[in-house]
Protein backbone atom coordinates (compact mmCIF):
# COMPACT_ATOMS: atom_id res chain seq x y z
CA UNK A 1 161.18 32.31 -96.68
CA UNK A 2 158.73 29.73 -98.00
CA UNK A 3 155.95 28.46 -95.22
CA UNK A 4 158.27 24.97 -95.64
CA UNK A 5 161.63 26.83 -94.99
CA UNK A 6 159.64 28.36 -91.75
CA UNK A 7 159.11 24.62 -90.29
CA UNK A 8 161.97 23.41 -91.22
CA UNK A 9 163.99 26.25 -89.47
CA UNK A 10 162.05 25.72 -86.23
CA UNK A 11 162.23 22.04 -86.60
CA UNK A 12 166.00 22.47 -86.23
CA UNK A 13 166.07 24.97 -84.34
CA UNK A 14 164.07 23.34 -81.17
CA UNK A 15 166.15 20.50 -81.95
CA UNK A 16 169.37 22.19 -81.42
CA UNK A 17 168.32 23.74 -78.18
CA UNK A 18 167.28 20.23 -77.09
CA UNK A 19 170.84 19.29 -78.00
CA UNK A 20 171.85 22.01 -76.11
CA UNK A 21 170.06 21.33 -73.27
CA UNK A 22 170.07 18.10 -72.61
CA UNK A 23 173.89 17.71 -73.78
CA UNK A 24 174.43 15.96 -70.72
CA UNK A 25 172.59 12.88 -71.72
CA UNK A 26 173.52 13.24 -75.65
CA UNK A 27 177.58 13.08 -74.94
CA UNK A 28 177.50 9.82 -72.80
CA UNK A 29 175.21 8.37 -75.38
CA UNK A 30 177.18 9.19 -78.01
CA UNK A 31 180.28 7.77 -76.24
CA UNK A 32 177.84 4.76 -75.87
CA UNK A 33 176.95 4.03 -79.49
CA UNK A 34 180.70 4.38 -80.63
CA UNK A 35 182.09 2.37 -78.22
CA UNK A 36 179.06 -0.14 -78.65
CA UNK A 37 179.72 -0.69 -82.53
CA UNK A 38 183.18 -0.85 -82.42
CA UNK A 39 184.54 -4.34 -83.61
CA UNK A 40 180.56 -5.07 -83.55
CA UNK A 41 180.61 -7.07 -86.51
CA UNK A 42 184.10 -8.09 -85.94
CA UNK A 43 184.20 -9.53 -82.10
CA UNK A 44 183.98 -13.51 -82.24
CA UNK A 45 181.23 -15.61 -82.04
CA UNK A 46 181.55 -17.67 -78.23
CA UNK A 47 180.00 -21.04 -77.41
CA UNK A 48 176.85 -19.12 -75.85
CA UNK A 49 176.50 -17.13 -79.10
CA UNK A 50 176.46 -19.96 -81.24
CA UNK A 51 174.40 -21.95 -79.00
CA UNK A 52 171.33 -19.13 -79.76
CA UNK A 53 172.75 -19.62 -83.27
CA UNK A 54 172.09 -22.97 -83.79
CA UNK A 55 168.77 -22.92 -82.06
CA UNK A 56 167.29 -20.47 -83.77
CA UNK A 57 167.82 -22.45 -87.44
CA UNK A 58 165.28 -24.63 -85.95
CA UNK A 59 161.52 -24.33 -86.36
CA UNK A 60 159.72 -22.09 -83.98
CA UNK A 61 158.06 -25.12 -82.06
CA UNK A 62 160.30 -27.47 -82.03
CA UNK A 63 162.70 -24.76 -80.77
CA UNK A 64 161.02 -23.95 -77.93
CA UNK A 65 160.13 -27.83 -76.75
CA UNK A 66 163.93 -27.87 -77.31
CA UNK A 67 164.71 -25.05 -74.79
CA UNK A 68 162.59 -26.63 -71.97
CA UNK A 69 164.96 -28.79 -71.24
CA UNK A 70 167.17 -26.09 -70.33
CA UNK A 71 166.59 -23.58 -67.35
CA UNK A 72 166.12 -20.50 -69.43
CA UNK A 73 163.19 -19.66 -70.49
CA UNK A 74 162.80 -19.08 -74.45
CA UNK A 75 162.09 -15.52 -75.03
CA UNK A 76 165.79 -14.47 -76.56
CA UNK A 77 165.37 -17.10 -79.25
CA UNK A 78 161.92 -16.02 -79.85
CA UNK A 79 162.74 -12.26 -80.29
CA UNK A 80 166.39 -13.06 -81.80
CA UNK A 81 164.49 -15.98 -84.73
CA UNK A 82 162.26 -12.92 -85.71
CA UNK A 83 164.54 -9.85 -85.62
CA UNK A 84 166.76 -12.53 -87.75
CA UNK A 85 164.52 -13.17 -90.43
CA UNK A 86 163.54 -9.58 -91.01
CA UNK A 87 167.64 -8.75 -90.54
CA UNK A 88 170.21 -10.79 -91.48
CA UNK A 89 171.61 -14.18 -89.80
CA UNK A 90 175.28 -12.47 -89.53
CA UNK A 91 176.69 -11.76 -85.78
CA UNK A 92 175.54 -8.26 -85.93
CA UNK A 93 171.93 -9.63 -86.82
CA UNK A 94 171.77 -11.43 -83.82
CA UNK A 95 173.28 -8.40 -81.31
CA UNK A 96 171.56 -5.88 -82.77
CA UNK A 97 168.63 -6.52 -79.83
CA UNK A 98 171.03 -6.14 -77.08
CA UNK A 99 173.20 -3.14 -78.41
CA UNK A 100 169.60 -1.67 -78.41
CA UNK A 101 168.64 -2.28 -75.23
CA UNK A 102 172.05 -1.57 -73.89
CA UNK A 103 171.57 2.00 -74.92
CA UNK A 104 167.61 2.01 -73.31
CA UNK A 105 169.60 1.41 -70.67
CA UNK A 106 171.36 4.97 -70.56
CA UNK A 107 168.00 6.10 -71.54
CA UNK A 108 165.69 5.00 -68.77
CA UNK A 109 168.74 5.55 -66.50
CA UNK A 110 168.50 9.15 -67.01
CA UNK A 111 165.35 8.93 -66.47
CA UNK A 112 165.17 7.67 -62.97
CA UNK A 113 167.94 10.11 -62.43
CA UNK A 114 165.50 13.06 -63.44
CA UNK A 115 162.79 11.67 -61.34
CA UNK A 116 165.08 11.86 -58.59
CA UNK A 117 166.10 14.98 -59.07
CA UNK A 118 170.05 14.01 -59.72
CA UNK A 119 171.71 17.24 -60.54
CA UNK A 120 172.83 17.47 -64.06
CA UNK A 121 176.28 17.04 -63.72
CA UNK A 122 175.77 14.29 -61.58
CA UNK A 123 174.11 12.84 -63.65
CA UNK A 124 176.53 13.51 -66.69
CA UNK A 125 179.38 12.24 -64.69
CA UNK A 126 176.91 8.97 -63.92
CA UNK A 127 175.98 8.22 -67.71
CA UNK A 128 179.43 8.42 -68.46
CA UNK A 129 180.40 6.05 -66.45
CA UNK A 130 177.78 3.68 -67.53
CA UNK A 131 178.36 4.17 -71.07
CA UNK A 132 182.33 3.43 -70.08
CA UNK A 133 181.80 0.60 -67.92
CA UNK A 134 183.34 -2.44 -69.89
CA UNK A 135 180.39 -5.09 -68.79
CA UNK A 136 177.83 -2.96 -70.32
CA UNK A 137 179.55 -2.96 -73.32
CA UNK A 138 180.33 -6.78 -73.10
CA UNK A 139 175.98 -7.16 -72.92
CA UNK A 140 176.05 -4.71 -76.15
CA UNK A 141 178.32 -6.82 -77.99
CA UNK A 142 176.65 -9.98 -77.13
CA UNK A 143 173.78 -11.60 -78.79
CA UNK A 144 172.01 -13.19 -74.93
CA UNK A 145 169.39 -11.99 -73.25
CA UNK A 146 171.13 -10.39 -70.31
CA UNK A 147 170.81 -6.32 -71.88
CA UNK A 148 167.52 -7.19 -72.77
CA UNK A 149 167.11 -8.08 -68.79
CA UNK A 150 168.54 -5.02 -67.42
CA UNK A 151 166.54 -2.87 -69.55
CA UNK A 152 163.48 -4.59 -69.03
CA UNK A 153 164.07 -4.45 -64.53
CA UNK A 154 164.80 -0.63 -64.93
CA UNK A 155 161.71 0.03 -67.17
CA UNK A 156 159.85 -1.75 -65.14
CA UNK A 157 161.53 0.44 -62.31
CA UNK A 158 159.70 3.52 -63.83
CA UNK A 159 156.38 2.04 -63.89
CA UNK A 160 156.48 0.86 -60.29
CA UNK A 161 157.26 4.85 -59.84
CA UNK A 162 154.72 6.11 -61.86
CA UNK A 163 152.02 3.60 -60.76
CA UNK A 164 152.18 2.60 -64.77
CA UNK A 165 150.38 -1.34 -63.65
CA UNK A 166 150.44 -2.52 -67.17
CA UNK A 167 153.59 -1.28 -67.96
CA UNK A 168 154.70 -3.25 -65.07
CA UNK A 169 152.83 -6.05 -65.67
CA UNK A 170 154.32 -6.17 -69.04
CA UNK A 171 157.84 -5.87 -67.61
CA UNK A 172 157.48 -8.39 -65.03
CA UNK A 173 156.25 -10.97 -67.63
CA UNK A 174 158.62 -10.47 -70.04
CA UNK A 175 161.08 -10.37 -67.18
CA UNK A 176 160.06 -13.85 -66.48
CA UNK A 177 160.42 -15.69 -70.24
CA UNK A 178 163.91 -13.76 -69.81
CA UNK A 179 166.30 -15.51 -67.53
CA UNK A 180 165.57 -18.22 -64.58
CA UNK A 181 167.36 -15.06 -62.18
CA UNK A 182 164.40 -13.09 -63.30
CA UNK A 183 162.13 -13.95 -60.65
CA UNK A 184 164.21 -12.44 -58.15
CA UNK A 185 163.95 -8.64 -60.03
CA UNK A 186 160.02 -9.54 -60.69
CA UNK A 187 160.00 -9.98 -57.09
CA UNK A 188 162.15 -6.36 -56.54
CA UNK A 189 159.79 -4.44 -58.36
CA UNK A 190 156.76 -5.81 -56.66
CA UNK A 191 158.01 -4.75 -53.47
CA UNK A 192 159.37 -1.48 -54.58
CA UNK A 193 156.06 -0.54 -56.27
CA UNK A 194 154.39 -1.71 -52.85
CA UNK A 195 156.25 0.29 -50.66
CA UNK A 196 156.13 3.35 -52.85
CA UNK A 197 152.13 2.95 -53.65
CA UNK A 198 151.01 1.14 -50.20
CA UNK A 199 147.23 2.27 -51.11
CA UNK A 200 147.61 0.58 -54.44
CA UNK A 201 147.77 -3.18 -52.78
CA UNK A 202 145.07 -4.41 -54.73
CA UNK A 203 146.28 -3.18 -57.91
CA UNK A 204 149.80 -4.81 -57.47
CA UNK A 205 148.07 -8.05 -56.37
CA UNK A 206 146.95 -8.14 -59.75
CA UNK A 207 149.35 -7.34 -61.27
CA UNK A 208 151.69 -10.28 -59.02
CA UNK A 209 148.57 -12.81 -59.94
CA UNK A 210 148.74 -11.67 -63.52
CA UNK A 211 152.88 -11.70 -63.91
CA UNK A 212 151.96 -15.34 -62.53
CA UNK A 213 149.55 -16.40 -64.98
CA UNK A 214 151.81 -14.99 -68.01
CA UNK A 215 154.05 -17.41 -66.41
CA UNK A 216 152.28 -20.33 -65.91
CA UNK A 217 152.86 -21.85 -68.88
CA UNK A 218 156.54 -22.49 -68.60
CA UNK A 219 156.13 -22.43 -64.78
CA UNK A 220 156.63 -25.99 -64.56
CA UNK A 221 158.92 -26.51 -66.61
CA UNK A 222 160.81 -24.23 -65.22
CA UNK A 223 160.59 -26.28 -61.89
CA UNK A 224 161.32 -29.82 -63.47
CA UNK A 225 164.39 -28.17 -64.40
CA UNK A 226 165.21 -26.89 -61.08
CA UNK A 227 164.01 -30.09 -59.40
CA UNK A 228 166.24 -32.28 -61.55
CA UNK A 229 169.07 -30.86 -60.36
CA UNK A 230 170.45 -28.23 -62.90
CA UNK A 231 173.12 -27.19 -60.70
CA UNK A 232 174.64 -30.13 -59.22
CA UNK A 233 177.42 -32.27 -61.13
CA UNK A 234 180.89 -31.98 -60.23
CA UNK A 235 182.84 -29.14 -59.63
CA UNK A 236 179.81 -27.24 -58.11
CA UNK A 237 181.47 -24.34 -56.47
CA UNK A 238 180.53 -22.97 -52.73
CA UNK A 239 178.78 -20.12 -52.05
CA UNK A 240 180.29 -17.80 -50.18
CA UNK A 241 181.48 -14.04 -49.95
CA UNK A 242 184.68 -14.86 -51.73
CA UNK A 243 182.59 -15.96 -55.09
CA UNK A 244 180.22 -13.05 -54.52
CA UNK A 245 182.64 -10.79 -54.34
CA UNK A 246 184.57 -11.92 -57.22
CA UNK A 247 181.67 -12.23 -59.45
CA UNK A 248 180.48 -8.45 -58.52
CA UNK A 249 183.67 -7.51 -59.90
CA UNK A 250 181.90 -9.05 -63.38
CA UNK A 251 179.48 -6.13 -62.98
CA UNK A 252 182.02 -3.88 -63.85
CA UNK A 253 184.69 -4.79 -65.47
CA UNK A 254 185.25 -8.45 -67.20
CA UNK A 255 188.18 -10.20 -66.77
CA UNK A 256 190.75 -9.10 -69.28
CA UNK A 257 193.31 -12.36 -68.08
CA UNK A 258 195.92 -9.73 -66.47
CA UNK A 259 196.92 -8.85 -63.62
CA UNK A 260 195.54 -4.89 -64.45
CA UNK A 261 192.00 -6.68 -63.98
CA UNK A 262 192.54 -8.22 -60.64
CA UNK A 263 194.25 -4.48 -59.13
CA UNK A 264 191.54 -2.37 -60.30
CA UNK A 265 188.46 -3.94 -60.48
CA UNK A 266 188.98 -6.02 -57.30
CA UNK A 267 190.65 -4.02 -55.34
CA UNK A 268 190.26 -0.76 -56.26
CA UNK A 269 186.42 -0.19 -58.08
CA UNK A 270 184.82 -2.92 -56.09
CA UNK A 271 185.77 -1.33 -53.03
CA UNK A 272 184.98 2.32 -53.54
CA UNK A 273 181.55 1.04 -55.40
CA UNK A 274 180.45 -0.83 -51.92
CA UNK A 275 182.31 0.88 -49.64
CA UNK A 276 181.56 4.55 -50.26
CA UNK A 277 178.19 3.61 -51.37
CA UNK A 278 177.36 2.14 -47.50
CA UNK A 279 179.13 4.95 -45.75
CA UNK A 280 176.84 7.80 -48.09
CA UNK A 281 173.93 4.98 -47.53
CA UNK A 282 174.03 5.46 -43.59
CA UNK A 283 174.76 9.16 -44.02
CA UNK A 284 171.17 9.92 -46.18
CA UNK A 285 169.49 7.29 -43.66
CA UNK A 286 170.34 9.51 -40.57
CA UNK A 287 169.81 12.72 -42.18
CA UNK A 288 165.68 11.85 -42.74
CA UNK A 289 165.92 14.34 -45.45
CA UNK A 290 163.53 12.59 -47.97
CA UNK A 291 160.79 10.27 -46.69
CA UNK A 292 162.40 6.69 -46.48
CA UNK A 293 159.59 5.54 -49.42
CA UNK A 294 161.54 7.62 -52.06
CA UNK A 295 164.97 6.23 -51.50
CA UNK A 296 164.55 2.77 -50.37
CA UNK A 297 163.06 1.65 -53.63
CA UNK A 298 166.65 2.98 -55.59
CA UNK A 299 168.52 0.67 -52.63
CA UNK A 300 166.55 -2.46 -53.14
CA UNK A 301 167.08 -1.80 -56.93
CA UNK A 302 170.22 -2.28 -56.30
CA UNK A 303 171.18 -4.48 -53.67
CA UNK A 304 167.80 -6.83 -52.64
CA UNK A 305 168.42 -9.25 -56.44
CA UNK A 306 171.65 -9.93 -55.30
CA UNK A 307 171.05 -10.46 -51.29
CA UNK A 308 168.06 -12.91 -52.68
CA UNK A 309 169.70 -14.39 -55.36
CA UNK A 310 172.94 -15.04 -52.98
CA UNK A 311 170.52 -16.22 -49.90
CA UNK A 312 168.95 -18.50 -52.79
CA UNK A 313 172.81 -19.86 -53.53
CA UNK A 314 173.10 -20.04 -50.09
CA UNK A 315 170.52 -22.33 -49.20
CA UNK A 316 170.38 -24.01 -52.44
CA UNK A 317 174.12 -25.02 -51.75
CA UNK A 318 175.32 -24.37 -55.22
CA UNK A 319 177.33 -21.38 -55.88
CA UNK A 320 176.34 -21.76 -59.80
CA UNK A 321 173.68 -19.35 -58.80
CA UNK A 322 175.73 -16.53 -58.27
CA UNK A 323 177.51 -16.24 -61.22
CA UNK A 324 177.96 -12.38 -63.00
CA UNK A 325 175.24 -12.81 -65.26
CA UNK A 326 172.37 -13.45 -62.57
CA UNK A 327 173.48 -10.31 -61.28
CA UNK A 328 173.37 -8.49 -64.27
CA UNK A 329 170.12 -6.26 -63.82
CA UNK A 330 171.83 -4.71 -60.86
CA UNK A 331 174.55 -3.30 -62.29
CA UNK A 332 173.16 0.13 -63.82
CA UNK A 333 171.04 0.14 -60.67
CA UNK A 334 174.65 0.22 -58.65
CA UNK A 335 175.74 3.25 -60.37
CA UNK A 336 172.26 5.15 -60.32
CA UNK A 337 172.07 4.43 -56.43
CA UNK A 338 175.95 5.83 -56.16
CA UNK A 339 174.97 8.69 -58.16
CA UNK A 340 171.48 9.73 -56.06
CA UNK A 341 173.82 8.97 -52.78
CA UNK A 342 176.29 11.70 -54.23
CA UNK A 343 174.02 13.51 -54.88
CA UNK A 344 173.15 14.66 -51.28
CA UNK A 345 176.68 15.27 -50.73
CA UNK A 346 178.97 17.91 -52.61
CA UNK A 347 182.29 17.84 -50.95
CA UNK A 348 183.33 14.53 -52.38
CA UNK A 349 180.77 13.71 -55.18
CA UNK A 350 182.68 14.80 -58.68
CA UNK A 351 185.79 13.89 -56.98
CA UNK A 352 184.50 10.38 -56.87
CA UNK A 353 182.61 10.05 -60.08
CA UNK A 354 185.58 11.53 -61.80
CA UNK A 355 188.38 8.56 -60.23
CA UNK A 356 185.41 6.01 -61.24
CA UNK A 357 185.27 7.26 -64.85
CA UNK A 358 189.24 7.37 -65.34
CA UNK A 359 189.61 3.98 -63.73
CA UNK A 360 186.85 2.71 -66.31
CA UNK A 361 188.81 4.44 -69.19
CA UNK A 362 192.20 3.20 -68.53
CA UNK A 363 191.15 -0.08 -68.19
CA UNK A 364 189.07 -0.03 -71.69
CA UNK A 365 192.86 0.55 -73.11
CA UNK A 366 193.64 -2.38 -72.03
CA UNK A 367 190.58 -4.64 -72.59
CA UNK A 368 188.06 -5.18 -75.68
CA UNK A 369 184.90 -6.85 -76.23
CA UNK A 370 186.66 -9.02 -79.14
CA UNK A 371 188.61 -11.11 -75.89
CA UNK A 372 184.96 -12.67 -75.02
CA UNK A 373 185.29 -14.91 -78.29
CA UNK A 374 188.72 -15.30 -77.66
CA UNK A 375 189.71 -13.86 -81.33
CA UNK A 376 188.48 -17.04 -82.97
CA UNK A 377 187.30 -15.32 -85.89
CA UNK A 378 190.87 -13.60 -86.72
CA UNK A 379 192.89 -17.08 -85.89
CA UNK A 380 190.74 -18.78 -88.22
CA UNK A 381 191.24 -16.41 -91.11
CA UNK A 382 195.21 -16.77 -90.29
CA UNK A 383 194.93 -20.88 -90.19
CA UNK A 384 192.57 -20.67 -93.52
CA UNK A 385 195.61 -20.91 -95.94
CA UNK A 386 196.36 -24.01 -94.08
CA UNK A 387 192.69 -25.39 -94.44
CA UNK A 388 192.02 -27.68 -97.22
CA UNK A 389 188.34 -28.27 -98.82
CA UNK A 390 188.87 -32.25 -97.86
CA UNK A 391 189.88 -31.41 -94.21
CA UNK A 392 187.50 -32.35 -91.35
CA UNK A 393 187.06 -31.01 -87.83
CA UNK A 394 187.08 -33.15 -84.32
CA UNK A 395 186.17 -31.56 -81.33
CA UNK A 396 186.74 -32.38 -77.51
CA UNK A 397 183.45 -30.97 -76.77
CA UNK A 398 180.46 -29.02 -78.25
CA UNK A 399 181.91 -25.75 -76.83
CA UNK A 400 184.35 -25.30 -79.62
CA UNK A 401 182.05 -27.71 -82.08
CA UNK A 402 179.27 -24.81 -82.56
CA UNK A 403 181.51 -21.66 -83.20
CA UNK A 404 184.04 -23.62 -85.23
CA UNK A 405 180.84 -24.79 -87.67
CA UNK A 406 179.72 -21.67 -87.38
CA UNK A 407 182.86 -19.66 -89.15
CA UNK A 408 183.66 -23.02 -91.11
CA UNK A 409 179.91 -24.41 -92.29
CA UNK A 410 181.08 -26.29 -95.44
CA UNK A 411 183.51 -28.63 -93.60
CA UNK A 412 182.23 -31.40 -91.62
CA UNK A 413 182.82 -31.32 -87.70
CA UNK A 414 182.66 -34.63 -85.33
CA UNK A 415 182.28 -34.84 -81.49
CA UNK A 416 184.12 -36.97 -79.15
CA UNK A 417 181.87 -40.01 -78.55
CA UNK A 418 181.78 -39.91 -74.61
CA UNK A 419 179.48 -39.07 -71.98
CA UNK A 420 179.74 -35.02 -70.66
CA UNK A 421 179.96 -33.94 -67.41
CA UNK A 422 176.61 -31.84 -66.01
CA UNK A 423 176.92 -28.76 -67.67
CA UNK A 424 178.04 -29.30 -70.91
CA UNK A 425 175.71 -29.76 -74.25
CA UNK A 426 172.59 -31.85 -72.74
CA UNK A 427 171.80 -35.11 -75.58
CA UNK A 428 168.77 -33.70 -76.78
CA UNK A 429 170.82 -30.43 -77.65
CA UNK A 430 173.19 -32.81 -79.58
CA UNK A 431 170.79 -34.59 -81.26
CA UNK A 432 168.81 -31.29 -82.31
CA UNK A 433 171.88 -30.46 -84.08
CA UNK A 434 172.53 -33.55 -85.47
CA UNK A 435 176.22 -33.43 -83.90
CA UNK A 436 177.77 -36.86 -85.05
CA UNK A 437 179.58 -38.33 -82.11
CA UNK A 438 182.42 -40.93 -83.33
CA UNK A 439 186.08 -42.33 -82.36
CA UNK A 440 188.72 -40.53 -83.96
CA UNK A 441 189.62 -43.79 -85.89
CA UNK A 442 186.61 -44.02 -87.99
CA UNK A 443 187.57 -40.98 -89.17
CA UNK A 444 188.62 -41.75 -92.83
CA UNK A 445 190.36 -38.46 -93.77
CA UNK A 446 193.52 -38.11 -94.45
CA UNK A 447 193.59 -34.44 -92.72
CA UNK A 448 192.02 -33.75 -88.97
CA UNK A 449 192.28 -30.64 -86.80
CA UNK A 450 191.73 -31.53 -83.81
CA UNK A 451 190.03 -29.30 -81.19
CA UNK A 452 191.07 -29.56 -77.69
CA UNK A 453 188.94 -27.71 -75.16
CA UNK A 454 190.78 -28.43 -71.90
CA UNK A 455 188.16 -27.96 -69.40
CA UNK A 456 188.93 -28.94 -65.88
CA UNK A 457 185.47 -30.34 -65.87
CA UNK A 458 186.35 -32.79 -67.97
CA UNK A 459 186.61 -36.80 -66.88
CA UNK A 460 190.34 -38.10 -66.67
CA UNK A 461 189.21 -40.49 -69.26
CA UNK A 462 188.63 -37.77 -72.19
CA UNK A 463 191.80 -36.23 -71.03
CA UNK A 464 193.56 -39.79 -71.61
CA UNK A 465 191.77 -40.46 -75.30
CA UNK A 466 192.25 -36.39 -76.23
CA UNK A 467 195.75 -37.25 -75.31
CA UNK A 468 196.86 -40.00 -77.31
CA UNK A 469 195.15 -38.28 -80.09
CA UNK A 470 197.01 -35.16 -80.27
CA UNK A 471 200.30 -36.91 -79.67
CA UNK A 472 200.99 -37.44 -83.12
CA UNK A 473 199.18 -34.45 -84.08
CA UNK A 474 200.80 -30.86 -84.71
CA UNK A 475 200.29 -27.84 -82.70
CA UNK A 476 198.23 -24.84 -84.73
CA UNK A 477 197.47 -22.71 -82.36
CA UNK A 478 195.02 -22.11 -79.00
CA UNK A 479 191.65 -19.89 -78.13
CA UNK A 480 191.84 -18.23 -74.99
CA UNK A 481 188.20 -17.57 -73.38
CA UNK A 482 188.11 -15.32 -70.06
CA UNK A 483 185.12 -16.98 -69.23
CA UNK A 484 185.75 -20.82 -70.49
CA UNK A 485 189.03 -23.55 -70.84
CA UNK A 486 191.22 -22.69 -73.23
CA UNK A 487 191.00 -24.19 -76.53
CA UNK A 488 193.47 -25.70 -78.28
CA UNK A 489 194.46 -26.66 -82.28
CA UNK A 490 196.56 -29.63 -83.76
CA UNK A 491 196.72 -30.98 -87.44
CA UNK A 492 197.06 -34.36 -87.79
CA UNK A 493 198.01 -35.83 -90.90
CA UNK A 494 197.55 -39.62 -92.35
C-alpha cells in the first residue's frame, strides 16, 4: 500500500468512527437536511418572500434608505442581495441562507447539549425532535431572516458560556440589524453571560457599549419607526395570555387550517412543553444539585425573550408584538431546556421525548411547508392554459400583486387605486416598485383576472368597489394562506 493509500485509509477510517460515534447527532441531521430540501425549490413564493424579492432588485443604497421606513432592520436583504448575485435569483437562491442556518441550529444545539453534559440519548431523542418540529422546517423553507435569528441567539449562547466577548459582540450586533425583536435576545445574552461570568463585568460592559455603537447607526431609525406608531391602525389585537398562548403554539407546529392542528399542538404539545417543563423546572431548583449559575442561563434562554417581549406587548398595548415570529429564537432554546430538565430525571425522560417526537411526526403527515405559499405556484401552472400573452392582472392589494409578478413577470399587474389600512404595503414601498395604482375602468384590455385578497382589514369601501368588479367576472379559483386572507381569482372578459 502506497504512502497515499495509507492516508487515505486513515482519513476514512477516523471518519467512520466519528460517524460512529457521534451517530447521535449525524441521524437527526440527516433527517434535517431531507426534510429541509424537500419541495425546497417547489414550495410557493408568499407575500413576505416576494417582498425581500422585490427589494433586493434594487440598488444596494437605495435599498436600504428604502427599508428604514420599515421596522426591520436591513441585514436579510443585505446578506440575501449578495448570496443572490453569487447564486441564482430562483426561490432556492434566496432560502438557501436560512436552510443553512436552520441546520447550525441542530449544530450549536448539540453543542450546548454537550456542554451541559445531556446524555447522549437525550440528546438524540432532543435533535430529533428539533429536526421534526414543523416550524423549524417552515424557517428552512423560507427566505426571512428569522433562522438566521435563532442561530445567531444560540451562537451567541456559546460565547456568553465560553467567555468568547467578540464572538458575542459579533452575535449581538448582527442580532440587532436582524429583527426589531432582537433587542430583547441581545438583552438575554447580556444577562446570561453576566450571571455566568460576574468577574467579567467590565468586559460585558464593553461589549453592551460596543453591541450599542454597531447599532447606532440605524438606532434612530429604528425609534422613528417605533415612535410613529408601527403598530397601531385598526384591528390591533390585545395582548393577553390567550394570544400568547396561541402564538407559542407557532413555535411548534404552524397552523395546517384543520382541526388536527388545533388538538395537538394546542392542546396536547403546548401543554406537555410548559407544563412538564415547570414541574421538572421546580424539581432541579429544589434539588441544588448544580450551582443555580449553570442552569439559570438555559431558563432565561428560553423563557426571559418571551416574558420581555410579552411585558413589552403588554405595556405597549399592542398585541402585534407578540406574534410567532418575535418569538422565534426561543424555540430551539424550549426544547434544549426540556431536554437538560430530563435530563436529571430518568423515570419519565425517553417516555416523554419519545410522545413529543411521534406527535411531531404524525402531524408532518398531515402538514407541508408548500401550505405557507398557499400552492400558488402549482394553481398557476394549472390556470396557465387559460392565460393569454394579452391578459393583464388587477390586484386588491400588494399582497397577492408581488408573488403573482413574481411567477408571471411578462404580464402587466395593476393595484387598486385606494388608500391601505396600517399594515399593508407603505407608499414609498409602492412607489419603489413602481406598482401602478388605477380604476379597473381604465383598464383597456379586453381580458382581466382579477385578484381578490379578502382581508378583514380591509375598508368596507374596497370591499364595495372589489365587489361590483367581480360581479360580472368568473370564478378561477382561490389561494389559501394559514397566515394571511384568502385570495381569490375571477376572469373577466370584455
Amino acid at each position: 500500500m502506497s504512502f497515499a493509500d495509507k492516508k487515505a485509509f486513515q482519513f476514512f477510517k477516523h471518519m467512520w468512527i466519528s460517524i460512529a460515534q457521534n451517530g447521535y447527532f449525524w441521524f437527526p441531521l440527516t433527517i434535517a437536511l431531507f426534510l429541509r430540501l424537500r419541495d425546497f425549490e417547489q414550495n410557493s413564493v408568499w407575500y413576505d418572500e416576494a417582498l425581500t424579492i422585490f427589494l433586493t432588485r434594487l440598488p444596494l443604497f437605495p435599498m436600504v434608505r428604502l427599508i428604514s421606513h420599515e421596522l426591520n432592520p436591513p441585514l436579510w436583504e443585505i446578506l440575501e442581495k449578495l448570496i443572490t448575485s453569487i447564486l441564482s435569483q430562483q426561490p432556492w437562491g434566496y432560502r438557501i441562507i436560512s436552510l443553512v442556518s436552520s441546520l447550525g441550529i441542530l449544530w450549536v444545539s448539540n453543542k450546548i447539549l454537550m456542554f451541559y453534559r445531556v446524555q447522549k440519548d437525550i440528546r438524540f431523542m432532543a435533535l430529533t425532535l428539533l429536526a421534526l418540529l414543523p416550524y423549524q422546517i417552515w424557517m428552512a423553507q423560507d427566505a426571512r431572516v428569522y433562522a438566521l435569528m435563532s442561530y445567531l441567539y444560540l451562537q451567541g449562547f456559546v460565547f456568553a458560556l465560553e467567555r468568547k466577548h467578540w464572538g458575542l459582540w459579533a452575535c449581538s450586533g448582527l442580532l440587532l440589524y436582524s429583527n426589531s425583536a432582537a433587542p430583547f435576545y441581545v438583552f438575554t445574552l447580556l444577562i446570561i453571560a453576566f450571571i455566568n461570568h460576574p468577574e467579567e463585568w467590565k468586559k460585558l460592559f464593553y461589549v453592551g457599549v460596543g453591541t450599542i455603537i454597531t447599532f447606532s447607526p440605524w438606532v434612530f431609525t429604528w425609534g422613528k419607526a417605533l415612535s410613529g406608531g408601527f403598530f397601531s391602525g385598526i384591528n390591533v389585537p390585545e395582548a393577553n395570555f390567550e394570544r400568547l398562548f396561541f402564538q407559542l403554539s407557532y413555535l411548534f407546529w404552524i397552523d395546517n387550517m384543520s382541526l388536527l392542528n388545533f388538538v395537538l399542538s394546542m392542546s396536547g404539545f403546548i401543554f406537555i412543553i410548559l407544563v412538564f417543563s415547570f414541574f421538572l423546572f421546580l424539581q432541579v431548583f429544589q434539588r441544588k444539585q448544580f450551582p443555580r449559575s449553570y442552569w439559570i442561563g438555559l431558563f432565561l434562554l428560553s423563557i426571559f425573550p418571551i416574558i420581555s417581549i410579552t411585558l413589552a406587548g403588554i405595556l405597549y398595548h399592542s398585541g402585534h408584538l407578540m406574534v410567532y415570529r418575535a418569538f422565534s429564537g426561543a424555540s430551539a432554546g424550549m426544547v434544549i431546556f426540556l431536554a437538560f430538565l430530563m435530563n436529571q430525571f430518568s423515570r419519565y425522560n425517553k417516555i416523554i421525548f419519545g410522545l413529543l417526537i411521534t406527535m411531531s411526526f404524525l402531524y408532518l403527515l398531515s402538514w407541508s411547508p408548500t401550505q405557507k405559499g398557499g400552492y400558488l405556484k402549482e394553481k398557476l401552472e394549472i390556470l396557465e392554459s387559460n392565460v393569454h400573452p394579452t391578459d393583464v392582472f388587477y390586484h386588491a392589494t400588494a399582497t397577492s400583486l408581488l408573488p403573482f409578478q413574481f411567477y408571471l413577470k411578462e404580464h402587466s399587474h395593476y393595484l387598486l387605486n385606494e388608500t391601505f389600512p396600517p399594515g399593508f404595503m407603505i407608499p414609498s414601498f409602492q412607489e419603489a416598485f413602481n406598482l401602478q395604482k388605477i380604476p379597473l375602468e381604465e383598464i383597456q384590455a379586453r381580458r382581466v383576472w382579477i385578484i381578490y385578497s379578502r382581508d378583514a382589514q380591509l375598508s368596507s369601501r374596497i370591499h364595495e368597489r372589489m365587489g361590483v368588479y367581480i360581479r360580472s367576472a368568473r370564478w378561477m379559483g382561490k389561494v389559501e394562506y394559514p397566515q394571511a386572507a384568502t385570495i381569490e381569482i375571477y376572469l373577466l372578459e370584455r
